[in-house]
PDB file of N, CA and C in Angstrom:
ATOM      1  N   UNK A   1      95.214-151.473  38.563  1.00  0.00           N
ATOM      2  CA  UNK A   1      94.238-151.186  39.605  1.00  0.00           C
ATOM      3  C   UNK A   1      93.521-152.461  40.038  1.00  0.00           C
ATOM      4  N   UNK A   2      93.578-153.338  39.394  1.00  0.00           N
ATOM      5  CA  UNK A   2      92.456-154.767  39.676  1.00  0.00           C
ATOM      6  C   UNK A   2      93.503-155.664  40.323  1.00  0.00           C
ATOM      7  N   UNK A   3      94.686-155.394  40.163  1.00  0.00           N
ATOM      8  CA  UNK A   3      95.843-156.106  41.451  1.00  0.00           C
ATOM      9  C   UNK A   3      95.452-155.310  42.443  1.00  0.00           C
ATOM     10  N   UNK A   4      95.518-154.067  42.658  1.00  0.00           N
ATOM     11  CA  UNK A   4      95.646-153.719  43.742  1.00  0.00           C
ATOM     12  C   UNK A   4      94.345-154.121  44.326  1.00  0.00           C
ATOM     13  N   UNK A   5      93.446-153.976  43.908  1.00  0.00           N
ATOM     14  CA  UNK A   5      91.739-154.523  44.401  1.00  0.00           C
ATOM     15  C   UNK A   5      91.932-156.011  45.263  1.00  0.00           C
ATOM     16  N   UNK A   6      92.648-156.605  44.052  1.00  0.00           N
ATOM     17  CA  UNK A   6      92.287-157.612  44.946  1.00  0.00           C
ATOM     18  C   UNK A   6      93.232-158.209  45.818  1.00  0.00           C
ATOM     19  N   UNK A   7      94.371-157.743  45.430  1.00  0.00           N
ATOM     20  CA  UNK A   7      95.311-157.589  47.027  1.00  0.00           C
ATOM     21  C   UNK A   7      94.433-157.191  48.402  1.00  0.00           C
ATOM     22  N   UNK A   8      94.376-156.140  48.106  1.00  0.00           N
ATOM     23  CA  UNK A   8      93.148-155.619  49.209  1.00  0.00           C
ATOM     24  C   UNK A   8      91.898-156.486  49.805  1.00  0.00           C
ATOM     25  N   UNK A   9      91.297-156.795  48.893  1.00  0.00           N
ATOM     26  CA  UNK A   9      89.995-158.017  49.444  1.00  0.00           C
ATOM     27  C   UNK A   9      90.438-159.278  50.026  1.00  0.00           C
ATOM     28  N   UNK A  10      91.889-159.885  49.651  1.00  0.00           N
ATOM     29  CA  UNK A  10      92.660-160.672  50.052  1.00  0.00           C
ATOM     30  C   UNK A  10      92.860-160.529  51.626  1.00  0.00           C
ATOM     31  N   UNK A  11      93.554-159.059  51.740  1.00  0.00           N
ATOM     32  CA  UNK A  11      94.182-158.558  53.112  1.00  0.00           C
ATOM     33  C   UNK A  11      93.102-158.598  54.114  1.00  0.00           C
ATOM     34  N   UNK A  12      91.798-158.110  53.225  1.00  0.00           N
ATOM     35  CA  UNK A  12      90.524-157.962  53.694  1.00  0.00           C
ATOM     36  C   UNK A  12      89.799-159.120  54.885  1.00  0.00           C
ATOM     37  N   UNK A  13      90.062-160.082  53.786  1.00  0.00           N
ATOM     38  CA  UNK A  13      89.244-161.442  53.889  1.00  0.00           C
ATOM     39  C   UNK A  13      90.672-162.070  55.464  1.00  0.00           C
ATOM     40  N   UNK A  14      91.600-161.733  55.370  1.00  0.00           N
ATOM     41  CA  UNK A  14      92.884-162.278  56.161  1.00  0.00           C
ATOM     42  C   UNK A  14      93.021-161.757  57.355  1.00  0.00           C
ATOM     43  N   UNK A  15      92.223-160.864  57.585  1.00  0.00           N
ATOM     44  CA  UNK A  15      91.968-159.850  58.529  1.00  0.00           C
ATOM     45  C   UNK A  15      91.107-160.514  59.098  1.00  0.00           C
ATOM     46  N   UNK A  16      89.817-160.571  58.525  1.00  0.00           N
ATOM     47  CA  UNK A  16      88.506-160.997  59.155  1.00  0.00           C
ATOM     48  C   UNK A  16      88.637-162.564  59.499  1.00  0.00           C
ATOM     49  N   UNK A  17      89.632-163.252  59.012  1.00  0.00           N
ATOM     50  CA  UNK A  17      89.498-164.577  60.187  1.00  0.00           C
ATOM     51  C   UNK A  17      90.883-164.591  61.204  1.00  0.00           C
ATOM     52  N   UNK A  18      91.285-163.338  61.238  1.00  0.00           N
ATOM     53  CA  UNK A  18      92.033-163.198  63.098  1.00  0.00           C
ATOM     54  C   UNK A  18      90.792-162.456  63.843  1.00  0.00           C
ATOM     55  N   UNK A  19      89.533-162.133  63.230  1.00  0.00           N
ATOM     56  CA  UNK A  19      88.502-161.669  64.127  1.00  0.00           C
ATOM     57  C   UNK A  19      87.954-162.461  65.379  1.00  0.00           C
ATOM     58  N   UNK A  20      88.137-161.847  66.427  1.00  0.00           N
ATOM     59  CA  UNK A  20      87.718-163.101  67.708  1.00  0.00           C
ATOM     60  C   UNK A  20      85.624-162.478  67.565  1.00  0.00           C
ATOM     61  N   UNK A  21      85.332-163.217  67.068  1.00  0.00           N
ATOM     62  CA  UNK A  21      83.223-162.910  66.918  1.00  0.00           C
ATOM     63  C   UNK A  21      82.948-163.158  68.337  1.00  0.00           C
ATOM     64  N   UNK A  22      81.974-162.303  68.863  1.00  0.00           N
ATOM     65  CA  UNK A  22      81.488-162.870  70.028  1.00  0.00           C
ATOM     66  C   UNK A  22      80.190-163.801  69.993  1.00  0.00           C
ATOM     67  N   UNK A  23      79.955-164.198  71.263  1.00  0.00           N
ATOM     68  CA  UNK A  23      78.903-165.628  70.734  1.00  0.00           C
ATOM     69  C   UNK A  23      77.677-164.871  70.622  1.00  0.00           C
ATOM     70  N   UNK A  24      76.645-166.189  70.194  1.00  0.00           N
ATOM     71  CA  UNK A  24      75.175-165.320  70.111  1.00  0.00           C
ATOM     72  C   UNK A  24      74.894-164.756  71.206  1.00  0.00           C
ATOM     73  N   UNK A  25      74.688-165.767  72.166  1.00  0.00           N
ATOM     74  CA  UNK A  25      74.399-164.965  73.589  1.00  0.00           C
ATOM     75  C   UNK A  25      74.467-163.979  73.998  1.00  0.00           C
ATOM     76  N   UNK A  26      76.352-163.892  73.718  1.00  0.00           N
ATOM     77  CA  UNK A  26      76.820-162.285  74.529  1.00  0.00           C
ATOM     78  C   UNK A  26      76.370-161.393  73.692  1.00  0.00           C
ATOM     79  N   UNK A  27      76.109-161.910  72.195  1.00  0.00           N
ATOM     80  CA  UNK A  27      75.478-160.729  71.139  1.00  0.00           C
ATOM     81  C   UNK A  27      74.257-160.150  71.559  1.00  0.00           C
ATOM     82  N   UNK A  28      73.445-161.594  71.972  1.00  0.00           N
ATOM     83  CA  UNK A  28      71.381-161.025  72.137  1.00  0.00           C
ATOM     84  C   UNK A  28      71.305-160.535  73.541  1.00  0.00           C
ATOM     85  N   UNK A  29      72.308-160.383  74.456  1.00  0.00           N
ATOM     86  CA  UNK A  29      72.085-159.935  75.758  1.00  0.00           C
ATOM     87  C   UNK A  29      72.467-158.544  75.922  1.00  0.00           C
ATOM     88  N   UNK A  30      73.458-158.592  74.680  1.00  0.00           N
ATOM     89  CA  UNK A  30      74.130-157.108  74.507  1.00  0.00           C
ATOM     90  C   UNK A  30      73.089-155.947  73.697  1.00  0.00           C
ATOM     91  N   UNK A  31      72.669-156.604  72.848  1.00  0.00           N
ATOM     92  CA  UNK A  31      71.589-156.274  71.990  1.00  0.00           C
ATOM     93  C   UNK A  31      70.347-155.940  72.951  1.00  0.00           C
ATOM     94  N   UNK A  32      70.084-156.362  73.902  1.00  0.00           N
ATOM     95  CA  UNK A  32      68.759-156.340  75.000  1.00  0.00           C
ATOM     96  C   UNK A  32      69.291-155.125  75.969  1.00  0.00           C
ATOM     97  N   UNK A  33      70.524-154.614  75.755  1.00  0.00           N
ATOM     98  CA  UNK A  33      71.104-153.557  76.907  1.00  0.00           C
ATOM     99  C   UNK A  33      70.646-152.706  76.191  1.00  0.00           C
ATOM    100  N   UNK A  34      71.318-152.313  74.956  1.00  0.00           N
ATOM    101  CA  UNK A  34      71.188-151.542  74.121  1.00  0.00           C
ATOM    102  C   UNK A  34      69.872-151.142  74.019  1.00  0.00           C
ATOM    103  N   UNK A  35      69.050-151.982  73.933  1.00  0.00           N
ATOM    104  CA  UNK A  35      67.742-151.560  73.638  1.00  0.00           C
ATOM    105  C   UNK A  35      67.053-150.629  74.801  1.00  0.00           C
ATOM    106  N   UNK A  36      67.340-151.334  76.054  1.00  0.00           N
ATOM    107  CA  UNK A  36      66.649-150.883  77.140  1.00  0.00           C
ATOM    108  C   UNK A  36      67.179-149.507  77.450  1.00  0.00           C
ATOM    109  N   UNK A  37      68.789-149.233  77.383  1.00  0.00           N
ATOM    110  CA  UNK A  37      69.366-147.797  77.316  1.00  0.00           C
ATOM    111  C   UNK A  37      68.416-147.189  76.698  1.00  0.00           C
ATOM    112  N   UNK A  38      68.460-147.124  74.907  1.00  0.00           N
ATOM    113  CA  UNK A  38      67.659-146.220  74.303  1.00  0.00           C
ATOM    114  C   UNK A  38      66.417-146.184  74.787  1.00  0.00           C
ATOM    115  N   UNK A  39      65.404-146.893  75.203  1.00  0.00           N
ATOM    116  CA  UNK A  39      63.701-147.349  75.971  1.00  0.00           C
ATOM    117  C   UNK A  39      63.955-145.727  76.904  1.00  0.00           C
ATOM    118  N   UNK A  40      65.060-146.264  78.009  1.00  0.00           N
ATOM    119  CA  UNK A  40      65.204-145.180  79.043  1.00  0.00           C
ATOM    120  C   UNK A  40      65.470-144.102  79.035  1.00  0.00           C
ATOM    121  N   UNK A  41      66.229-143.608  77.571  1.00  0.00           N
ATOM    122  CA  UNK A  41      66.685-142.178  77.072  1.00  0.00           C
ATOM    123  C   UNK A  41      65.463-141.543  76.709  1.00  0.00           C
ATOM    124  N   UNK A  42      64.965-142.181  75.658  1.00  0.00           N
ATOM    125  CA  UNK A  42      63.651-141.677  75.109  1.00  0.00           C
ATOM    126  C   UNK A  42      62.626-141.665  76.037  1.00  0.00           C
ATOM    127  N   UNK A  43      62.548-142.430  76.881  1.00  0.00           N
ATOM    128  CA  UNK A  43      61.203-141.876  77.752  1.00  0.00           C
ATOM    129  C   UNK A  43      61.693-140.682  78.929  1.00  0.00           C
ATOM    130  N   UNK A  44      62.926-140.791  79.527  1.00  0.00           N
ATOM    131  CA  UNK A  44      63.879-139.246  79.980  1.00  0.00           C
ATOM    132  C   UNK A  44      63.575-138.198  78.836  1.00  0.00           C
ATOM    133  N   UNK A  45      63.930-138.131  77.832  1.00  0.00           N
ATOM    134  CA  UNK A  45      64.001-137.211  76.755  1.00  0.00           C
ATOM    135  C   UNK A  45      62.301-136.701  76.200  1.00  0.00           C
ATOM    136  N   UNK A  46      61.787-137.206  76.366  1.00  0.00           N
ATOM    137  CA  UNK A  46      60.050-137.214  76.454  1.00  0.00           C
ATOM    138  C   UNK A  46      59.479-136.668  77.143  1.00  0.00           C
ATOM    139  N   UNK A  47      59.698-136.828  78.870  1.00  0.00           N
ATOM    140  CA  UNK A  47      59.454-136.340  79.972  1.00  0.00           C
ATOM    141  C   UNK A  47      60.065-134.823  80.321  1.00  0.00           C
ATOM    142  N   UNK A  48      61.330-134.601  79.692  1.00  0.00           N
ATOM    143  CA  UNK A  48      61.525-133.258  79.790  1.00  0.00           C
ATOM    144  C   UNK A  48      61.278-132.234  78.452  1.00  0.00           C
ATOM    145  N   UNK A  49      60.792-132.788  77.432  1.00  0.00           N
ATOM    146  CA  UNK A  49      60.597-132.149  76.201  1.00  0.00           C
ATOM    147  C   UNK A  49      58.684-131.841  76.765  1.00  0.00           C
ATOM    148  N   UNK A  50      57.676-132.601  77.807  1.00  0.00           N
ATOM    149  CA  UNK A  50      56.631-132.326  77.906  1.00  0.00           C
ATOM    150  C   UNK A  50      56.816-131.091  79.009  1.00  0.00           C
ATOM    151  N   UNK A  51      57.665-131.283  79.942  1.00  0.00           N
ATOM    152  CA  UNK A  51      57.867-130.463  81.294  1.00  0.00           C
ATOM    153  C   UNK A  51      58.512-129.101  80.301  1.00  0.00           C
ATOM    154  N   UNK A  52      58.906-129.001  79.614  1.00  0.00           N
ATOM    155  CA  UNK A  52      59.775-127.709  78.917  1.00  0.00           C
ATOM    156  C   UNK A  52      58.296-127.244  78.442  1.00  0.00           C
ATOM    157  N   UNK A  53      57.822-128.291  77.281  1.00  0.00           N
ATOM    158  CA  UNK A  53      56.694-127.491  76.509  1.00  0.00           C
ATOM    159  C   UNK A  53      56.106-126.499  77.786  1.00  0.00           C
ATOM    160  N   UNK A  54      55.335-127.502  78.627  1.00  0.00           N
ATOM    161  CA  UNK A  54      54.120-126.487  79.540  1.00  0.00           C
ATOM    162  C   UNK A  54      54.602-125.303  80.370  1.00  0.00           C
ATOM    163  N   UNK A  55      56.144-125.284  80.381  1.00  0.00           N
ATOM    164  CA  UNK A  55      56.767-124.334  80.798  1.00  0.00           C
ATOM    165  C   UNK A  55      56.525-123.145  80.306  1.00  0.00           C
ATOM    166  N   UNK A  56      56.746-123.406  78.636  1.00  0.00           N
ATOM    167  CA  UNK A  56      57.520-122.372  77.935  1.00  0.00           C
ATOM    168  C   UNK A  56      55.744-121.803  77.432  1.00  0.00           C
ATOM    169  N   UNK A  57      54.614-122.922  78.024  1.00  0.00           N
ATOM    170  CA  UNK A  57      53.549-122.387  77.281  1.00  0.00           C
ATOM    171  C   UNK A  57      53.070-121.404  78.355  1.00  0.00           C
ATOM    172  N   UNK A  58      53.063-121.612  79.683  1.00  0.00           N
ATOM    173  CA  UNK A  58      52.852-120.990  80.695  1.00  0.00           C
ATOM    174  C   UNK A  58      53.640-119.495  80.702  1.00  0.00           C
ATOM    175  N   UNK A  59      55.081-119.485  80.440  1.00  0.00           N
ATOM    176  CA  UNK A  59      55.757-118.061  80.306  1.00  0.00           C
ATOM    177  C   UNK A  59      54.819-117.282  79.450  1.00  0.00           C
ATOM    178  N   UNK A  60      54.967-117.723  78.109  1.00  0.00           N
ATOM    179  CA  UNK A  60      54.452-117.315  77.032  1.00  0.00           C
ATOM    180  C   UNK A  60      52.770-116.741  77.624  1.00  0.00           C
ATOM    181  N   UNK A  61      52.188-117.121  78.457  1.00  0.00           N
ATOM    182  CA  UNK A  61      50.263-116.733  78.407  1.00  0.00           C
ATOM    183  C   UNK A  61      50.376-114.966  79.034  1.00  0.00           C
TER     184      UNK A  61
END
């Protein structure tokens, strides 16, 4: 079992330098999309979770 392990971490490690990494840049700009998506979901997802509440409080009186 400890051949096969480390065959594996071998294959592992042989793998990860045909990895093409992208640069920082395209990383922190990609990272800044990402963020702003979720910003815009959650404040969408906010806005109709308040518009539902006063709905459902208004049916309900």
């Amino acid at each position: 079992m400890l051949v096969k392990t480390k065959n594996f971490l071998e294959e592992v490690r042989a793998e990860l330098g045909k990895v093409t990494w992208p640069a920082r840049k395209e990383t922190i700009s990609t990272a800044w999309v990402v963020v702003v998506i979720i910003v815009l979901i959650s404040l969408y997802l906010g806005a109709c979770d308040v518009v539902l509440a006063k709905l459902i409080r208004f049916i309900l009186r």
